[in-house]
Protein backbone atom coordinates (compact mmCIF):
# COMPACT_ATOMS: atom_id res chain seq x y z
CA UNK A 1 -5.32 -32.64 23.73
CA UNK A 2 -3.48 -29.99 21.82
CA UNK A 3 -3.37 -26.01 21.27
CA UNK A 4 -3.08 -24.74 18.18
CA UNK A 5 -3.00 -20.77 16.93
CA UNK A 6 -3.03 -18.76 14.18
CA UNK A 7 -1.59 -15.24 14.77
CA UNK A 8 -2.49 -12.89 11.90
CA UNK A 9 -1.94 -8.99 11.63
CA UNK A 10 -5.64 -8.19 12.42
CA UNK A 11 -7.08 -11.15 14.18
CA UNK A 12 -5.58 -14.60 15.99
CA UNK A 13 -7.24 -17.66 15.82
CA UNK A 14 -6.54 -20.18 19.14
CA UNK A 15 -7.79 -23.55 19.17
CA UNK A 16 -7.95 -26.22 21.62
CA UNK A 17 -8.24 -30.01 19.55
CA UNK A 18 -8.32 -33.72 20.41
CA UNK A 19 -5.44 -35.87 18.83
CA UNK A 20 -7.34 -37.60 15.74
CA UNK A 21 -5.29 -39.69 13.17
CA UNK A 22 -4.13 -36.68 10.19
CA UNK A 23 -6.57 -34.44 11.18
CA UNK A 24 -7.49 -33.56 14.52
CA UNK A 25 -10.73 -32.64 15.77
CA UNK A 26 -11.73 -28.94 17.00
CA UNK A 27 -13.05 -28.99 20.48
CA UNK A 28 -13.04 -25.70 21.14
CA UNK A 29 -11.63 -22.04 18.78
CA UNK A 30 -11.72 -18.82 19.61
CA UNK A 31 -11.03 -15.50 17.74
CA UNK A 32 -9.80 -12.51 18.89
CA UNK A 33 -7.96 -9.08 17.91
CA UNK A 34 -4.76 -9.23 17.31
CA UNK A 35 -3.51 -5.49 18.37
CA UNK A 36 -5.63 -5.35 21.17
CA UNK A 37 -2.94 -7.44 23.56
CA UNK A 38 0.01 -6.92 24.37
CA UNK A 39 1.65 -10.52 22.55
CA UNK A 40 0.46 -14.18 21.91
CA UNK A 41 0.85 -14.96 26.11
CA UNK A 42 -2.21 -12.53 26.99
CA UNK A 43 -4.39 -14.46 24.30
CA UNK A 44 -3.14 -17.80 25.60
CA UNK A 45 -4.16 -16.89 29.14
CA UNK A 46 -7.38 -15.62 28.00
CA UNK A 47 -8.63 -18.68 25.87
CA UNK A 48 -7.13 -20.29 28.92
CA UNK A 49 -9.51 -18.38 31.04
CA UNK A 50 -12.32 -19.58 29.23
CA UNK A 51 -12.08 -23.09 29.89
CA UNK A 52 -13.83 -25.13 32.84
CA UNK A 53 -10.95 -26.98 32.99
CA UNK A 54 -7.49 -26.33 32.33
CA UNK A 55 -6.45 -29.17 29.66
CA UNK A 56 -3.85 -31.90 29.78
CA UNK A 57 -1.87 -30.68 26.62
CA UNK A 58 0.86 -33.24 24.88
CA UNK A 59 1.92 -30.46 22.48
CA UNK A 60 1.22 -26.99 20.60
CA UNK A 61 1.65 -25.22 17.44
CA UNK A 62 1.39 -21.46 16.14
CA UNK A 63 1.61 -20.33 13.11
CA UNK A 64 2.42 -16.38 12.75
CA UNK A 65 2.82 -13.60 10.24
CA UNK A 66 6.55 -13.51 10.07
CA UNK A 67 9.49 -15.42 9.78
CA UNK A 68 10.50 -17.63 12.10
CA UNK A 69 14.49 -18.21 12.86
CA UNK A 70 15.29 -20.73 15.77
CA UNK A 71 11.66 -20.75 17.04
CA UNK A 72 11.54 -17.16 17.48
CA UNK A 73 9.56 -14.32 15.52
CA UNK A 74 8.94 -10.86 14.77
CA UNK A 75 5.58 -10.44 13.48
CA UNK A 76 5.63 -7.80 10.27
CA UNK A 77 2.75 -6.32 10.58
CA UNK A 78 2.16 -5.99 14.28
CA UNK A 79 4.88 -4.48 16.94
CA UNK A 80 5.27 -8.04 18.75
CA UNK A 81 7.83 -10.73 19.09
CA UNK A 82 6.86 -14.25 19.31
CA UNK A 83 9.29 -16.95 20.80
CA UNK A 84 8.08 -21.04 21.08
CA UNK A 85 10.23 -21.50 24.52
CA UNK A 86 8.83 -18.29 26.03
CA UNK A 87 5.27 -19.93 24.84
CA UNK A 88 6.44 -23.03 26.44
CA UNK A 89 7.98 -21.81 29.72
CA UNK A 90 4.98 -19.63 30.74
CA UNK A 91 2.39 -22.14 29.80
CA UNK A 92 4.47 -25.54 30.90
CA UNK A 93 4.17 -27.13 27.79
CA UNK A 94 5.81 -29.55 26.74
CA UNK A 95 6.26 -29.18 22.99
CA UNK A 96 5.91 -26.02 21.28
CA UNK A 97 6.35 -25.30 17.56
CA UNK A 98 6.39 -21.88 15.71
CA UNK A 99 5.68 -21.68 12.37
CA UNK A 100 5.58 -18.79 9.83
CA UNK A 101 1.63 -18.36 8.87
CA UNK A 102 1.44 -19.78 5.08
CA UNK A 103 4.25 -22.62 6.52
CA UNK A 104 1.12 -23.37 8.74
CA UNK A 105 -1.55 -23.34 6.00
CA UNK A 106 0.57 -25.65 3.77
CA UNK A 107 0.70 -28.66 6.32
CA UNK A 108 -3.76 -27.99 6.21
CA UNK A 109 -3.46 -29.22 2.34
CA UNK A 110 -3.71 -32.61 2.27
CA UNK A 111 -6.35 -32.89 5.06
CA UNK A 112 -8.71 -30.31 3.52
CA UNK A 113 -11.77 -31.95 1.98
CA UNK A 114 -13.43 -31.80 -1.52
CA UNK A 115 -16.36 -28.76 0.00
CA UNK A 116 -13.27 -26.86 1.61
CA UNK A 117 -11.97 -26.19 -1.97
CA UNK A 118 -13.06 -24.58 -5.38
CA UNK A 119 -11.17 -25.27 -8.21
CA UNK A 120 -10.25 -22.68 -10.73
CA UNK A 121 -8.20 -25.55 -13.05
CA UNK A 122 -8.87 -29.07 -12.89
CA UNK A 123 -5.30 -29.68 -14.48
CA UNK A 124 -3.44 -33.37 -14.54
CA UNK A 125 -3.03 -34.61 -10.44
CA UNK A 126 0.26 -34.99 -9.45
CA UNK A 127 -0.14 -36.40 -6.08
CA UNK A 128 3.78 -36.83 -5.12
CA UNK A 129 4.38 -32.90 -6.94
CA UNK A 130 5.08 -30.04 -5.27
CA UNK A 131 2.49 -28.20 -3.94
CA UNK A 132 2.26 -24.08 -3.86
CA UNK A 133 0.22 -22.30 -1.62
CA UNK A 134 -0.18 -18.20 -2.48
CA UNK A 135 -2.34 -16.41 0.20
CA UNK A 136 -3.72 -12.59 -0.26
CA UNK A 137 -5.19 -11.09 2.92
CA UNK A 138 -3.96 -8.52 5.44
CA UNK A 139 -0.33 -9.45 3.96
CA UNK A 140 0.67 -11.38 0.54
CA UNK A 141 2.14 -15.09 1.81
CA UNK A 142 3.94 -17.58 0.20
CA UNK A 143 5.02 -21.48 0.82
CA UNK A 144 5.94 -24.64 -0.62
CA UNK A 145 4.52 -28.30 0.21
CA UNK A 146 7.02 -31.17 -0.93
CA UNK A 147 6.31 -35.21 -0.51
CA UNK A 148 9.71 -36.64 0.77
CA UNK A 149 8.17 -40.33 0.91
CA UNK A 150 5.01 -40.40 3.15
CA UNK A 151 5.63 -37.38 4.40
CA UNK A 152 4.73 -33.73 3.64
CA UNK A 153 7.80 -31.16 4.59
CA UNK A 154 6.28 -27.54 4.47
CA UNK A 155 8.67 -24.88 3.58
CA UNK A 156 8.31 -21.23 4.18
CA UNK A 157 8.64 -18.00 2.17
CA UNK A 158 8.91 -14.20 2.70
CA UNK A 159 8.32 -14.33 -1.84
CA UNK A 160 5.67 -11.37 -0.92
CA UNK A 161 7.55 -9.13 -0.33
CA UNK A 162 9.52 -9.68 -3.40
CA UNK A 163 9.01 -7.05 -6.51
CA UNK A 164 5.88 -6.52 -8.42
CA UNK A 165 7.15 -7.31 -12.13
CA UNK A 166 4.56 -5.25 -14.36
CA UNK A 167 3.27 -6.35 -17.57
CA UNK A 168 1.15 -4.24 -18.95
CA UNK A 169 1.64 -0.06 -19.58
CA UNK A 170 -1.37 0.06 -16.87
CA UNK A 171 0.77 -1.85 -14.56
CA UNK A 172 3.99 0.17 -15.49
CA UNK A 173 2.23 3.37 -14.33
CA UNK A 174 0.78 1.74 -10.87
CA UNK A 175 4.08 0.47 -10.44
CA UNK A 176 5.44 4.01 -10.51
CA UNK A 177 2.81 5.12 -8.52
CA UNK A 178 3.52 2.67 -6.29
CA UNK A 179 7.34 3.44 -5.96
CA UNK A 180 6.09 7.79 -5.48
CA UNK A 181 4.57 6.14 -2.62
CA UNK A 182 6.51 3.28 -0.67
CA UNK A 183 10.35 4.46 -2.61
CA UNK A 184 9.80 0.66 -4.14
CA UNK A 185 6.82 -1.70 -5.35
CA UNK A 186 6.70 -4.80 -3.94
CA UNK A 187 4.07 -7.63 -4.41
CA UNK A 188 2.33 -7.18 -1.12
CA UNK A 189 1.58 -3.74 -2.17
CA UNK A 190 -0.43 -4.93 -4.88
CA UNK A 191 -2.06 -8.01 -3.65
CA UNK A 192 -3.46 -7.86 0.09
CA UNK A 193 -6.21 -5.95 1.50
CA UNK A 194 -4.16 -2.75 1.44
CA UNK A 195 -3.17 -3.48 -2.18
CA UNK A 196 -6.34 -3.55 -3.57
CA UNK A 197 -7.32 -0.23 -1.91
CA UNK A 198 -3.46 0.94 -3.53
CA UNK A 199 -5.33 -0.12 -6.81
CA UNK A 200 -8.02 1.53 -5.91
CA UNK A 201 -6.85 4.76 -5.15
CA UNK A 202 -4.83 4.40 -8.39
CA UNK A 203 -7.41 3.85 -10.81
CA UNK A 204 -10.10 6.50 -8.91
CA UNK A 205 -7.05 9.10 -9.30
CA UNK A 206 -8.53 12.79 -10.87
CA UNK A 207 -12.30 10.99 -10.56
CA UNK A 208 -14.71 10.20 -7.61
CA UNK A 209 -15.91 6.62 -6.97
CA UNK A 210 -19.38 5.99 -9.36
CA UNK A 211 -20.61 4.06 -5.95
CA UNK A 212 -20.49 6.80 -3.60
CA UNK A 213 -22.74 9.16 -2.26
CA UNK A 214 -20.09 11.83 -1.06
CA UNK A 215 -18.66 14.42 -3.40
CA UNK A 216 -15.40 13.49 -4.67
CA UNK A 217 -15.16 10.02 -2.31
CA UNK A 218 -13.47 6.88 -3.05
CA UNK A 219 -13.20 3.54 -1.19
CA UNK A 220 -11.83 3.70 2.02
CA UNK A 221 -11.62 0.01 2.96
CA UNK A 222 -10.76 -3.37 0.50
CA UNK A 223 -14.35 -4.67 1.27
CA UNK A 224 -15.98 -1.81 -0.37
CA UNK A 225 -13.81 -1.90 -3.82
CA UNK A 226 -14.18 -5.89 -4.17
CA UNK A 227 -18.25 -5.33 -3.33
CA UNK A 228 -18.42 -2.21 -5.55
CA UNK A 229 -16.68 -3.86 -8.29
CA UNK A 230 -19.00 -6.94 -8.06
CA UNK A 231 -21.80 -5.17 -8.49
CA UNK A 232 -20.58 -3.49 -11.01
CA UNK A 233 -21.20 0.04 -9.28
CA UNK A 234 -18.43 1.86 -10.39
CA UNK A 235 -15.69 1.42 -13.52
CA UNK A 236 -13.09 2.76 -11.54
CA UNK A 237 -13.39 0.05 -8.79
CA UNK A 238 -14.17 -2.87 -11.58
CA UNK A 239 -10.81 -2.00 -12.78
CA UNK A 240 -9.34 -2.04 -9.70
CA UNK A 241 -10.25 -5.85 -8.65
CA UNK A 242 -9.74 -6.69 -12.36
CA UNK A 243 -5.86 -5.37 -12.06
CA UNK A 244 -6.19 -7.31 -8.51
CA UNK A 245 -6.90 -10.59 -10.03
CA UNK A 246 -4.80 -10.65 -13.22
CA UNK A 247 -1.89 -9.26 -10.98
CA UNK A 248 -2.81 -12.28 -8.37
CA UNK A 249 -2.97 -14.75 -11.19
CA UNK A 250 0.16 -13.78 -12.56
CA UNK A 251 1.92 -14.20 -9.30
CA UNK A 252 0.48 -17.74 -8.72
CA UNK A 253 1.91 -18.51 -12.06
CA UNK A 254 5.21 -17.12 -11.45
CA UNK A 255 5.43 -19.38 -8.05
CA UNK A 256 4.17 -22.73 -9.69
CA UNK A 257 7.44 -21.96 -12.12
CA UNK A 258 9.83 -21.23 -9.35
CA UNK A 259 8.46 -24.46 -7.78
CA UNK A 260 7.79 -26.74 -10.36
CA UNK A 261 4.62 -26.66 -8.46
CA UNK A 262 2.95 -30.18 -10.69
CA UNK A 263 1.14 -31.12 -7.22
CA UNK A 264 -1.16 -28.06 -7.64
CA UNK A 265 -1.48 -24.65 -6.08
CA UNK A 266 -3.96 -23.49 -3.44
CA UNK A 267 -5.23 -19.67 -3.61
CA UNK A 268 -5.25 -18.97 0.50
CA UNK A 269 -6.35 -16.05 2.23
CA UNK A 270 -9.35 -14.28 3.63
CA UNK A 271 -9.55 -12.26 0.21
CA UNK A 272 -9.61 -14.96 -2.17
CA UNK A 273 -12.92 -16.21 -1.14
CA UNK A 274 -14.85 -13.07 -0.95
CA UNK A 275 -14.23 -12.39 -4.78
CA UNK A 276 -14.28 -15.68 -6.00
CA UNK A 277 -16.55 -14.98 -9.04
CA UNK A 278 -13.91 -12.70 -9.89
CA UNK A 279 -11.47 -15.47 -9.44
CA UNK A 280 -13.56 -17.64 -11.88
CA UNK A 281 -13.78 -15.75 -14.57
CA UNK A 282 -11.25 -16.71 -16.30
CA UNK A 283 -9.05 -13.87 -16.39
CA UNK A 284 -7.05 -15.19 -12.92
CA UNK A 285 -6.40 -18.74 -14.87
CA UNK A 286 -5.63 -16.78 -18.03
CA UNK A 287 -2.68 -14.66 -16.41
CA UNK A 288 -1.57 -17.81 -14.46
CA UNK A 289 -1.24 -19.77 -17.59
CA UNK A 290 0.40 -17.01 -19.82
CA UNK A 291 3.89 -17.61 -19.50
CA UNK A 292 5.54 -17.86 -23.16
CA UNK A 293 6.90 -21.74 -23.57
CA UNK A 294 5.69 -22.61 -20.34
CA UNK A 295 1.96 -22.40 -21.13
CA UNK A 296 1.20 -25.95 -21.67
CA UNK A 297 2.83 -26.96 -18.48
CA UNK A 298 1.21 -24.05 -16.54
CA UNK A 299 -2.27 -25.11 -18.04
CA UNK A 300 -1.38 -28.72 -16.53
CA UNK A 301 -1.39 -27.52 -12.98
CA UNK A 302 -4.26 -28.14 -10.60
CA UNK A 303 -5.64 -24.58 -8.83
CA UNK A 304 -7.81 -24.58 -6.24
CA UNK A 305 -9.01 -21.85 -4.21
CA UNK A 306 -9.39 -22.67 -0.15
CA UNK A 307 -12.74 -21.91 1.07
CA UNK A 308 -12.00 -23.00 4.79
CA UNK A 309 -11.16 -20.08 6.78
CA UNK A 310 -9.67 -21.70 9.51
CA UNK A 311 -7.02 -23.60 7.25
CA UNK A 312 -4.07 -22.19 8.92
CA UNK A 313 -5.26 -22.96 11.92
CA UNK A 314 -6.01 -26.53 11.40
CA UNK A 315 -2.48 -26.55 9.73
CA UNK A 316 -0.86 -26.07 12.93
CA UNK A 317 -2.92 -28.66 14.47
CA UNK A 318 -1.96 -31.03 12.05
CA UNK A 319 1.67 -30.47 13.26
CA UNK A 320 0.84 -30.43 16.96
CA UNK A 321 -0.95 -33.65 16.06
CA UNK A 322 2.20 -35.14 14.48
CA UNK A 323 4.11 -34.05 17.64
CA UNK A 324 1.59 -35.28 19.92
């Protein structure tokens, strides 16, 4: 057997599996809330807890929202530090691998199957490409996937909390809102659940939300703006999402350049899903794509959108299952 986790800033996902060729098999995963303990050991002994029987484990994985330097983290958007031979020591594992979040997700690629995906642009199928993973949800994340032989080598990214490069005189004064607020705009505030309500907040500024009963009232949570938007209840939040997914689009683009990413990129995160008719509109592929002399190769690239919530977490399995 193996454990396998994925720590996120709102909720962690840990996952007992049985050893199975490339993918393992799920015997038994558990969610809970991420701020409500005190670090990753309280939810081990927990899910622990839970079981009839404590398992025989060969090894474990974690992916978490941070980056990871010699096996140890600090999560970014939760007060706790994470470290694989603490995880190890406590728990008398053997093996123990930490791995940034999206690093996690990335190794889930080539195991996910044709009903876990949507694809936004068929494109030409590089199968020994590089592969680009972009993932919206409480945080922006970023990672590579590159074939070295038979093997897939994931490599991680903090790209989201790069800066937001504007294109548009729209985006040049949200980007300037954006800098009143934080002293700088950085991708992450633009495209994560907190982005879209910075969008939101942006485009509902001097106006009340069309959608709401309240005098004067805007969205106060992501899920509202994307739901508002499509249903079409209110312009201000339509614009909002639209800014989201052009902005979201544009970003995928600009990481399939900086990769060379011909072995497709993968739209991750808990967001994505939730406003995939947004997504499919066109307008996501059409600010991916728009990139001057780099159009035709851009339009070339597979994009696929994950549908499989628990892709990071199968991602570390996969890599506990390698180590197993």
């Amino acid at each position: 057997m193996i454990l396998a986790g994925d720590v996120g800033g709102t909720k962690t996902l840990i996952g007992l599996f049985e050893v199975y060729k490339r993918r393992p098999v799920p015997v038994d995963v558990r969610t809970f809330q991420t701020t409500a303990y005190p670090g990753l050991p309280a939810i081990i002994s927990e899910f622990f807890a839970a079981q009839a029987v404590r398992p025989e484990l060969t090894a474990a994985a974690f992916g978490v929202a941070g980056p990871v330097i010699n096996q140890s983290a600090k999560m970014t958007n939760v007060p706790w530090a994470v470290d694989a031979a603490e995880i190890a020591r406590v728990f008398h594992l053997p093996r123990v691998q930490l791995l940034n979040d999206l690093e996690s997700m990335a190794y889930s690629l080539p195991v996910l199957l044709p009903d876990e995906l949507k694809t936004l642009q068929s494109g030409t199928d590089h199968t020994e490409g590089t592969v680009a993973l972009i993932a919206a949800g409480t945080g922006l994340g970023q990672a590579l996937l590159h074939h070295v032989g038979d093997r897939e080598f994931a490599i991680p990214s903090e790209g989201g909390h790069s800066d937001f490069a504007a294109r548009t005189e729209r985006e040049m004064a949200f980007a300037q809102f954006l800098r009143e607020r934080y002293g700088r705009s950085e991708i992450e505030h633009v495209l994560s659940g907190p982005g879209l309500l910075n969008l939101s907040t942006f485009t509902h500024l001097g106006a009340a939300c069309e959608a709401m009963d309240k005098r004067g009232a805007i969205p106060d949570t992501p899920a509202a703006v994307g739901a508002n938007a499509l249903a079409n209840k209110c312009t201000r939040c339509v614009e909002a999402l639209q800014m989201f997914v052009s902005a979201y689009g544009a970003a995928a683009g600009n990481l399939a350049l900086t990769a060379m990413a011909t072995g497709g990129v993968f739209v991750g995160g808990g967001i994505a899903p939730r406003i995939l008719p947004a997504l499919e509109n066109g307008a996501f592929i059409q600010a991916f794509s728009a990139k001057g002399p780099m159009r035709s190769l851009l339009e070339a690239v597979p994009v696929h959108v994950i549908l499989n919530p628990g892709s990071a977490l199968l991602g570390a399995a996969v890599c506990a299952n390698a180590a197993s």
